[in-house]
Protein backbone atom coordinates (compact mmCIF):
# COMPACT_ATOMS: atom_id res chain seq x y z
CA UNK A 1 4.47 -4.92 2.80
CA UNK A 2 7.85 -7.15 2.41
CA UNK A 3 9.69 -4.31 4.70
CA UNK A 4 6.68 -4.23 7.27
CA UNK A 5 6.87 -7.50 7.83
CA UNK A 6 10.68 -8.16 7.72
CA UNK A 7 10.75 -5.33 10.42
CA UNK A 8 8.57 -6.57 12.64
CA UNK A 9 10.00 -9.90 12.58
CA UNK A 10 13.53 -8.46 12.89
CA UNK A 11 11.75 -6.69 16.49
CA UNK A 12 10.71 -10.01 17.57
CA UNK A 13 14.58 -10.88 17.15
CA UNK A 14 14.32 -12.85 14.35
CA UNK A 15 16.71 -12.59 11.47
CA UNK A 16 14.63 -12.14 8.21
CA UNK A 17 16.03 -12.47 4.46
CA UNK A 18 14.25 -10.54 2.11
CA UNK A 19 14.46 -11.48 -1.50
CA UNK A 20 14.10 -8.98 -4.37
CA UNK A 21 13.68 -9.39 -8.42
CA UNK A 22 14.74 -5.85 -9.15
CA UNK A 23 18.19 -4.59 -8.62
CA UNK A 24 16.96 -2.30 -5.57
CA UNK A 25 14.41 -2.11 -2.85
CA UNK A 26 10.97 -0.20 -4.13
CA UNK A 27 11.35 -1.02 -7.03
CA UNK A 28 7.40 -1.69 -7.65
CA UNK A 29 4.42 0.24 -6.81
CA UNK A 30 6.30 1.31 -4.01
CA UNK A 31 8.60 3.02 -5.84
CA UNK A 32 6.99 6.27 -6.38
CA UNK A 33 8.05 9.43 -5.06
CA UNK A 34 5.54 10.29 -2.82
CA UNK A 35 2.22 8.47 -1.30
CA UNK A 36 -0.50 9.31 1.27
CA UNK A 37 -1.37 7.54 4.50
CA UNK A 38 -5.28 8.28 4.59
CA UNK A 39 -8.44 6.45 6.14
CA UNK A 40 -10.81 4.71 4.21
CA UNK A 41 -13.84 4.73 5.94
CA UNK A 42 -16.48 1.95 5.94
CA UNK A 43 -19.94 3.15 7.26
CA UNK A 44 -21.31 -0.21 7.86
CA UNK A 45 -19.23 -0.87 10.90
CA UNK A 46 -18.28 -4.40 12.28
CA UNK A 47 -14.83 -5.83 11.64
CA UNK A 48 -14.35 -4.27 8.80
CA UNK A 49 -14.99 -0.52 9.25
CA UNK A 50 -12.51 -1.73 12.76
CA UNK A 51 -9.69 -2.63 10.66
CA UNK A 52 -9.72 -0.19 8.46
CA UNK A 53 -9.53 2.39 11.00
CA UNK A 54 -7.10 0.32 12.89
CA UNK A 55 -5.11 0.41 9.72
CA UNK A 56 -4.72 3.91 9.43
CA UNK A 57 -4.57 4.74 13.19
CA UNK A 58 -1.67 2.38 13.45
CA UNK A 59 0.06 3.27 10.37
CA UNK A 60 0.48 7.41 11.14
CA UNK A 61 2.17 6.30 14.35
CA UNK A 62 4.25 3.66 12.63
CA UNK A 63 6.14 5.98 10.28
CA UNK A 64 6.08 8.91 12.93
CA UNK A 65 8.08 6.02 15.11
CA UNK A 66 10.22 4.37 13.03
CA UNK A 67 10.30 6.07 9.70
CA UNK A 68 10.27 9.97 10.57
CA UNK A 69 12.52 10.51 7.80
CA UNK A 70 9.95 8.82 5.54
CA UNK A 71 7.52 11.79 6.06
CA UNK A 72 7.17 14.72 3.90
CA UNK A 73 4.36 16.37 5.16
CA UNK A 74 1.57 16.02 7.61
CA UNK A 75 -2.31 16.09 7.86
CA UNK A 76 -4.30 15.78 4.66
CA UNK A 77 -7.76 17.40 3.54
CA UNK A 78 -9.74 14.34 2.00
CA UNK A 79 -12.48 16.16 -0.24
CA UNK A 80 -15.93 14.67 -1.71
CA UNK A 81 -15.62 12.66 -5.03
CA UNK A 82 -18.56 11.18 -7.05
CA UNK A 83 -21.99 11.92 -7.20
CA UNK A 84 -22.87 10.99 -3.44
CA UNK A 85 -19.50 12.23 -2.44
CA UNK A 86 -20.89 15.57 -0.79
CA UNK A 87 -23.48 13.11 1.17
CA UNK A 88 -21.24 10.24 2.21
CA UNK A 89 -18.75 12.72 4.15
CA UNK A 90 -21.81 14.51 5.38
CA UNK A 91 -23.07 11.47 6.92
CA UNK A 92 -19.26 10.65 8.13
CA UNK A 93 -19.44 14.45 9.69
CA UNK A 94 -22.58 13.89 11.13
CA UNK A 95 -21.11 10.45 13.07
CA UNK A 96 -17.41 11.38 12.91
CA UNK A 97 -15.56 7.72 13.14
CA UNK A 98 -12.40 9.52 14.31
CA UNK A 99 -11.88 11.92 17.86
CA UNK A 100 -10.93 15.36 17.31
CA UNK A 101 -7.53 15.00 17.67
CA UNK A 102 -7.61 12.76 14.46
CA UNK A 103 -9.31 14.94 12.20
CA UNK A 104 -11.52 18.43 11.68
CA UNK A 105 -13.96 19.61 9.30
CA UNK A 106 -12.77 20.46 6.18
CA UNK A 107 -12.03 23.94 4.95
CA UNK A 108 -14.83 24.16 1.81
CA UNK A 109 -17.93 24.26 1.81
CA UNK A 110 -17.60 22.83 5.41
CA UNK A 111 -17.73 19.43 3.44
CA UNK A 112 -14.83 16.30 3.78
CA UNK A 113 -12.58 15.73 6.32
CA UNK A 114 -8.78 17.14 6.98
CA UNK A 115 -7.18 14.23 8.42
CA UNK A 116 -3.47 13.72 10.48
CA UNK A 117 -2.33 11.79 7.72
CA UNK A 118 0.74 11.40 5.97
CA UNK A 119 2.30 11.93 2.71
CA UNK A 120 5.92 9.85 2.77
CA UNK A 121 8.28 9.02 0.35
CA UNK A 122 8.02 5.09 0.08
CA UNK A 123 11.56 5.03 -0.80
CA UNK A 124 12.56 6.34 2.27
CA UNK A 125 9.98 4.39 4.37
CA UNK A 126 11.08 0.89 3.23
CA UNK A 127 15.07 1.96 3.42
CA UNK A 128 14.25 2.72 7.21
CA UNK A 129 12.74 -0.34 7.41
CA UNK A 130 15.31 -2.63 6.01
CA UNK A 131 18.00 -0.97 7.46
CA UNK A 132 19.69 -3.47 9.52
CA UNK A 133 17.73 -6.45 7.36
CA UNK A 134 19.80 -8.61 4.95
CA UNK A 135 18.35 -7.94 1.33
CA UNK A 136 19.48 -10.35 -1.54
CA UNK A 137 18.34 -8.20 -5.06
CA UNK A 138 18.56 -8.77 -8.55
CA UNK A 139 17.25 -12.17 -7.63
CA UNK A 140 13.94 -13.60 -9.48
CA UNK A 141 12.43 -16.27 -7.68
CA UNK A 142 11.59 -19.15 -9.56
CA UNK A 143 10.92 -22.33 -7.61
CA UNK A 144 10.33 -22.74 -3.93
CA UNK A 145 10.37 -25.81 -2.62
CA UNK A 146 10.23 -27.32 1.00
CA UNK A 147 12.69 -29.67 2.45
CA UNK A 148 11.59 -31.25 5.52
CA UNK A 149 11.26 -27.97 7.81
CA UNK A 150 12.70 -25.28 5.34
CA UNK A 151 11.54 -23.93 2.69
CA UNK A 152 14.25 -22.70 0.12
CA UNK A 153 14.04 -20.29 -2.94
CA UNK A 154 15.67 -20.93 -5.57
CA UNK A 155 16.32 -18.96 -9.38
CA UNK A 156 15.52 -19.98 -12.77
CA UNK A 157 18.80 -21.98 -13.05
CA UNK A 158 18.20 -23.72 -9.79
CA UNK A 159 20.52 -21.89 -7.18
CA UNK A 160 19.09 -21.52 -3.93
CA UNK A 161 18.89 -18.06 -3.42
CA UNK A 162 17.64 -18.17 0.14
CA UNK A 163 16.42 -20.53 2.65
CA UNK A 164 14.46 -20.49 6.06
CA UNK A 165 12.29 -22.06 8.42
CA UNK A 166 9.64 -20.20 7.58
CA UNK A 167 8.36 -18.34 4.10
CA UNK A 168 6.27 -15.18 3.50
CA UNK A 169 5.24 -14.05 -0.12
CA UNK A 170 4.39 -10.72 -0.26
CA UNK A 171 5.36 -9.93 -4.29
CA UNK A 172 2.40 -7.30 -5.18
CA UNK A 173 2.22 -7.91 -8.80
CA UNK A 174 3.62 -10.91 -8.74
CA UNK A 175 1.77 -12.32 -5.63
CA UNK A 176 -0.19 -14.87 -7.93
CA UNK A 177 3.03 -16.38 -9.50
CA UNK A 178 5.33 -16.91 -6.30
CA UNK A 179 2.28 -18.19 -5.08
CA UNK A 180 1.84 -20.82 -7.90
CA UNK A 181 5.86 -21.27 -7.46
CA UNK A 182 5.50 -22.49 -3.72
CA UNK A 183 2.96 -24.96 -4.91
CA UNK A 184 -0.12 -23.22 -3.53
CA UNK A 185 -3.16 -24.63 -5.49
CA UNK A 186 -5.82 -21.88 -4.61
CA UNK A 187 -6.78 -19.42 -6.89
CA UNK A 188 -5.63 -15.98 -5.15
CA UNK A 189 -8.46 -14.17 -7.73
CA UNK A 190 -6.07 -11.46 -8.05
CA UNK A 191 -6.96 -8.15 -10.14
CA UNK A 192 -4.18 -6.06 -11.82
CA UNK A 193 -4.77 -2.61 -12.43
CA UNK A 194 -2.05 0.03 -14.04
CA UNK A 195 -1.90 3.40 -11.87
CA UNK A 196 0.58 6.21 -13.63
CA UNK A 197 1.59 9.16 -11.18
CA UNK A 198 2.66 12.42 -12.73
CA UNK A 199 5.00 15.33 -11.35
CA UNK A 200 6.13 18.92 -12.08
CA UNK A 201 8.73 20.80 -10.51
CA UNK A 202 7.13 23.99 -8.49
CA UNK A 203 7.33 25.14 -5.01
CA UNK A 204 4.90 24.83 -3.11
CA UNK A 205 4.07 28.61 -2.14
CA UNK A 206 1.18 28.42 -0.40
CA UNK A 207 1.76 25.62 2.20
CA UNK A 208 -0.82 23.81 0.72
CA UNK A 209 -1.74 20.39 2.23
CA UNK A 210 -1.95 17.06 0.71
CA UNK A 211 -4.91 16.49 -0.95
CA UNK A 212 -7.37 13.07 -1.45
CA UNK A 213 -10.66 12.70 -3.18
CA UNK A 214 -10.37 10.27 -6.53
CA UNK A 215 -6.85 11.72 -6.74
CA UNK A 216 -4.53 12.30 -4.54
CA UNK A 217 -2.09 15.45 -4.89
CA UNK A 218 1.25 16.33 -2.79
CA UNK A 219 4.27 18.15 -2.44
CA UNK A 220 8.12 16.08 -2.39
CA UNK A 221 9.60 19.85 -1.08
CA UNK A 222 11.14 19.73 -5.10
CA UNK A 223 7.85 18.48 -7.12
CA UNK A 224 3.98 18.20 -7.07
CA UNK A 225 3.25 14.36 -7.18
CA UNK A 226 -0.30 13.77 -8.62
CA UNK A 227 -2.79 11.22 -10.08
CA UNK A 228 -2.81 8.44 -10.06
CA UNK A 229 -4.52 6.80 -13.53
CA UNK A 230 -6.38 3.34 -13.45
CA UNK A 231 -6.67 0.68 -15.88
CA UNK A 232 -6.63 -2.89 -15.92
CA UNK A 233 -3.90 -4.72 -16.67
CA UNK A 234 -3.65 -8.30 -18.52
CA UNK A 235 0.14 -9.14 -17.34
CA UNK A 236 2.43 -8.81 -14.56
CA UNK A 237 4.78 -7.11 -16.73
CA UNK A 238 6.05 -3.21 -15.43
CA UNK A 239 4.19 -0.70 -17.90
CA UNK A 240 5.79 2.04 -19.56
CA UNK A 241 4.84 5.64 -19.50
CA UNK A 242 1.90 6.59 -20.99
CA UNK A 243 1.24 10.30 -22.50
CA UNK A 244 -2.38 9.98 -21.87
CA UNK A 245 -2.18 8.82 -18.42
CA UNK A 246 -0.50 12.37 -18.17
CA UNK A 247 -2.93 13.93 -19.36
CA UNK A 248 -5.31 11.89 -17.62
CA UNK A 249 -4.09 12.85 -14.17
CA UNK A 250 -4.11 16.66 -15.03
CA UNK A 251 -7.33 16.30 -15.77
CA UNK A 252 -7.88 14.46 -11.91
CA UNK A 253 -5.94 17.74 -10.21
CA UNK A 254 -7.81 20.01 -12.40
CA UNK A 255 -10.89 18.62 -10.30
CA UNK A 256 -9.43 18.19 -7.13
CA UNK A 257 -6.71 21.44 -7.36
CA UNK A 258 -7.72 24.27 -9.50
CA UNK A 259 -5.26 26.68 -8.82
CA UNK A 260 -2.22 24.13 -8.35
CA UNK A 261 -3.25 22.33 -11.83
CA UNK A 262 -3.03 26.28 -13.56
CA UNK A 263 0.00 26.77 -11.81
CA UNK A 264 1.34 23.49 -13.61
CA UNK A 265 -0.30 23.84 -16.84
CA UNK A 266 2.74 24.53 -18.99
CA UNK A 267 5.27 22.71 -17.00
CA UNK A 268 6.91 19.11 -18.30
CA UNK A 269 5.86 16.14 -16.56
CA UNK A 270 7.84 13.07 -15.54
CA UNK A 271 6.14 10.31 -13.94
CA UNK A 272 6.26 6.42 -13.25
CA UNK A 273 3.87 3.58 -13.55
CA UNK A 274 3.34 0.62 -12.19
CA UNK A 275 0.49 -2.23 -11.15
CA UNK A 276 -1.53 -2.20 -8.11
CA UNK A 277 -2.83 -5.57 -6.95
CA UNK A 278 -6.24 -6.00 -5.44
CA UNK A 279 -8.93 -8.73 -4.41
CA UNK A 280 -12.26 -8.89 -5.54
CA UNK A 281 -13.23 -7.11 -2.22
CA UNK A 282 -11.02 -4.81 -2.52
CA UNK A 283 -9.67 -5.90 1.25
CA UNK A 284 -5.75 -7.36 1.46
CA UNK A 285 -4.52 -10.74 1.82
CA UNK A 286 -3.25 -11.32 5.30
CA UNK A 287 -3.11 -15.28 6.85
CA UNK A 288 -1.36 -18.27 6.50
CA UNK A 289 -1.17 -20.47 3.88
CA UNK A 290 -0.03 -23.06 6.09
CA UNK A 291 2.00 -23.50 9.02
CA UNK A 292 5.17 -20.83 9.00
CA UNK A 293 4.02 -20.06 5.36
CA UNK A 294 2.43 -16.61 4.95
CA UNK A 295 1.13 -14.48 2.33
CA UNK A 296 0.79 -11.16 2.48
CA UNK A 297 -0.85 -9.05 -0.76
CA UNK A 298 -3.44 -7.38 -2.35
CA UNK A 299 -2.87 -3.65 -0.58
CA UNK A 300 -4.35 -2.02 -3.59
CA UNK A 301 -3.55 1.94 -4.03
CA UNK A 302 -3.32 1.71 -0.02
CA UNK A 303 -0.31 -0.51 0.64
CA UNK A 304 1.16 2.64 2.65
CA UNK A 305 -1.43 2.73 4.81
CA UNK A 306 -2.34 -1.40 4.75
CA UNK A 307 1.34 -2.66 5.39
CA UNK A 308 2.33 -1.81 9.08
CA UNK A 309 -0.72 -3.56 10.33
CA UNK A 310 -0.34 -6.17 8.14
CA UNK A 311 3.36 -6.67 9.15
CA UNK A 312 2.77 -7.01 12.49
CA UNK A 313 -0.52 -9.76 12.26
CA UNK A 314 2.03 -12.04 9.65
CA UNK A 315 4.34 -11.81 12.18
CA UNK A 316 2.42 -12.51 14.94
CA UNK A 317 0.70 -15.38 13.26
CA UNK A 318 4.14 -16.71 12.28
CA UNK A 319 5.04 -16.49 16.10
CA UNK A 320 1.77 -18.60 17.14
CA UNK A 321 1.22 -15.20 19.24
CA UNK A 322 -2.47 -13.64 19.72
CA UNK A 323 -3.20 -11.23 16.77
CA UNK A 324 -2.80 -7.33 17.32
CA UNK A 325 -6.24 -7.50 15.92
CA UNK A 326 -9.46 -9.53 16.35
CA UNK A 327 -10.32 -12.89 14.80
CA UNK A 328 -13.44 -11.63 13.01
CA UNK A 329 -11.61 -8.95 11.37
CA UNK A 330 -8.67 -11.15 10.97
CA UNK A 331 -11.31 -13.76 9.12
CA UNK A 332 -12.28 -10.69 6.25
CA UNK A 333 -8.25 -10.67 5.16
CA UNK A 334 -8.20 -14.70 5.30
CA UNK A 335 -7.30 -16.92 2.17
CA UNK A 336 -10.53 -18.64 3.30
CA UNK A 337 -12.93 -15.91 2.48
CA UNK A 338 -12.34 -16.82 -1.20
CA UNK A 339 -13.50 -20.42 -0.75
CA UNK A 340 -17.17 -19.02 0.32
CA UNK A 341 -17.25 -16.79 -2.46
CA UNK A 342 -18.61 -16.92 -5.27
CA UNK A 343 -16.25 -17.09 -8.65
């Protein structure tokens, strides 16, 4: 989301600074080899089934624009998972929320969607994206404080690090504590969750397409990326490797790919993990905390797919321009949906 919103503010001809912790760019959950641009579909319509198709509309064109080198393969077959799986994309088929030139029936059993999504290499993606933004890495944030009209960033021994007229947190994991660092007192009810992806080395042989449906499976052009695992996570903290979240995720393309998982069975696995952050309604964080102060979080497992949208509206909102999108979807992505909600 950082990128996103660094490159749409570098558009608008401003000249963003974006601060890392880690040594390089991606080097969170959007560090993984490959991830999927996909719809999530929301059958009860209003503002919220709008965005999220917005979301994903926007997005596919985003990277085909101005990340092309991001993308490893297109269109993706999103298959049933669950119990009402085979009924919910039924009911999608029956009332498709995308035109034909968006997406077709799916090949089995006539059941799920094949969609023009993505699968990209996040790496790539954000490198496009910051390529003619200044980064400063390696740099924890610490304190932020605001001086008159600028707000300035500073590390744990109390150099400034950056400074601006205007701030935007967007720290995934570490949303909540920037947040706390900047002196914002409401509770961002953040939920951490693990997610481990696994890959083998094996051509891809049969063209296959990326895959969705409670996993997600696609090709690099080297490896087969799979998985991902979920569990919840106490701390912030980057998690190590787990052996069972490998076996975990062959078990998830066992289900979703029978003949890729056989083809894979003996192979050695590497793999990376890291945290996903999420709200309680599983929706993002996109508003302002106050005036030329944004925040920008909570993407979940679909920050691909979340963050060119969401780059645009901070930046638009930082502007004092109209939103891209409308104010009653803007109001289910607000800080101030919290305060209504229950704890």
């Amino acid at each position: 989301a950082g990128a996103a919103i660094a490159h749409a503010l570098a558009q608008r001809g401003a000249a963003p600074i974006v601060i890392g912790a880690g040594a390089k760019p991606a080097d969170g959950a959007s560090g993984n080899p490959l991830g999927l641009v996909t719809p999530r579909f929301d059958r009860g319509g209003g503002p919220v089934a709008a965005l999220l198709l917005a979301s994903f509309l926007y997005a596919t064109r985003f990277y085909q624009r101005r990340a092309p080198q991001a993308i490893l393969s297109q269109g993706v077959e999103m298959a049933p998972s669950g119990e009402d799986g085979a009924a919910r994309w039924r009911d999608l088929l029956a009332d498709p929320p995308l035109d034909s030139a968006h997406w077709r029936p799916g090949a089995e059993d006539g059941e799920g969607f094949a969609v023009e999504g993505l699968a990209i290499d996040p790496r790539a993606a954000i490198a496009a994206l910051l390529g003619a933004v200044e980064t400063r890495l390696g740099r924890p944030v610490a304190a932020i404080v605001r001086q008159a009209d600028t707000y300035v960033c500073r590390d744990a021994l109390g150099f400034e690090i950056a400074s601006g007229d205007a701030l935007v947190l967007a720290g995934g994991a570490g949303l909540a504590a920037l947040a706390r660092f900047a002196g914002l007192a409401r509770d961002l009810r953040l939920e951490l969750s693990r997610g481990q992806v696994s890959w083998a080395r094996a051509p891809n042989e049969a063209g296959q397409s990326a895959r969705s449906g409670g996993s997600y499976l696609g090709h690099t052009g080297q490896d087969w990326v799979f998985g991902a695992s979920f569990a919840r996570a106490a701390t912030d903290h980057m998690p190590d490797l787990s052996e069972a979240d490998h076996a975990d995720n062959r078990q998830k393309l066992a289900r979703l790919a029978p003949g890729i998982a056989a083809a894979i069975a003996e192979r050695p696995l590497e793999g990376r993990a890291s945290l996903r952050c999420a709200s309680p309604d599983r929706l993002p964080i996109i508003d302002l905390a106050a005036p030329r102060f944004g925040i920008c979080g909570a993407l979940g497992a679909r920050g691909l797919t979340f963050a060119p949208l969401a780059g645009e509206i901070i930046a638009d909102l930082l502007d004092g321009a109209a939103p891209i999108v409308l104010a009653d979807a803007l109001a289910r992505v607000s800080l101030q949906r919290f305060a209504a909600a229950p704890a």
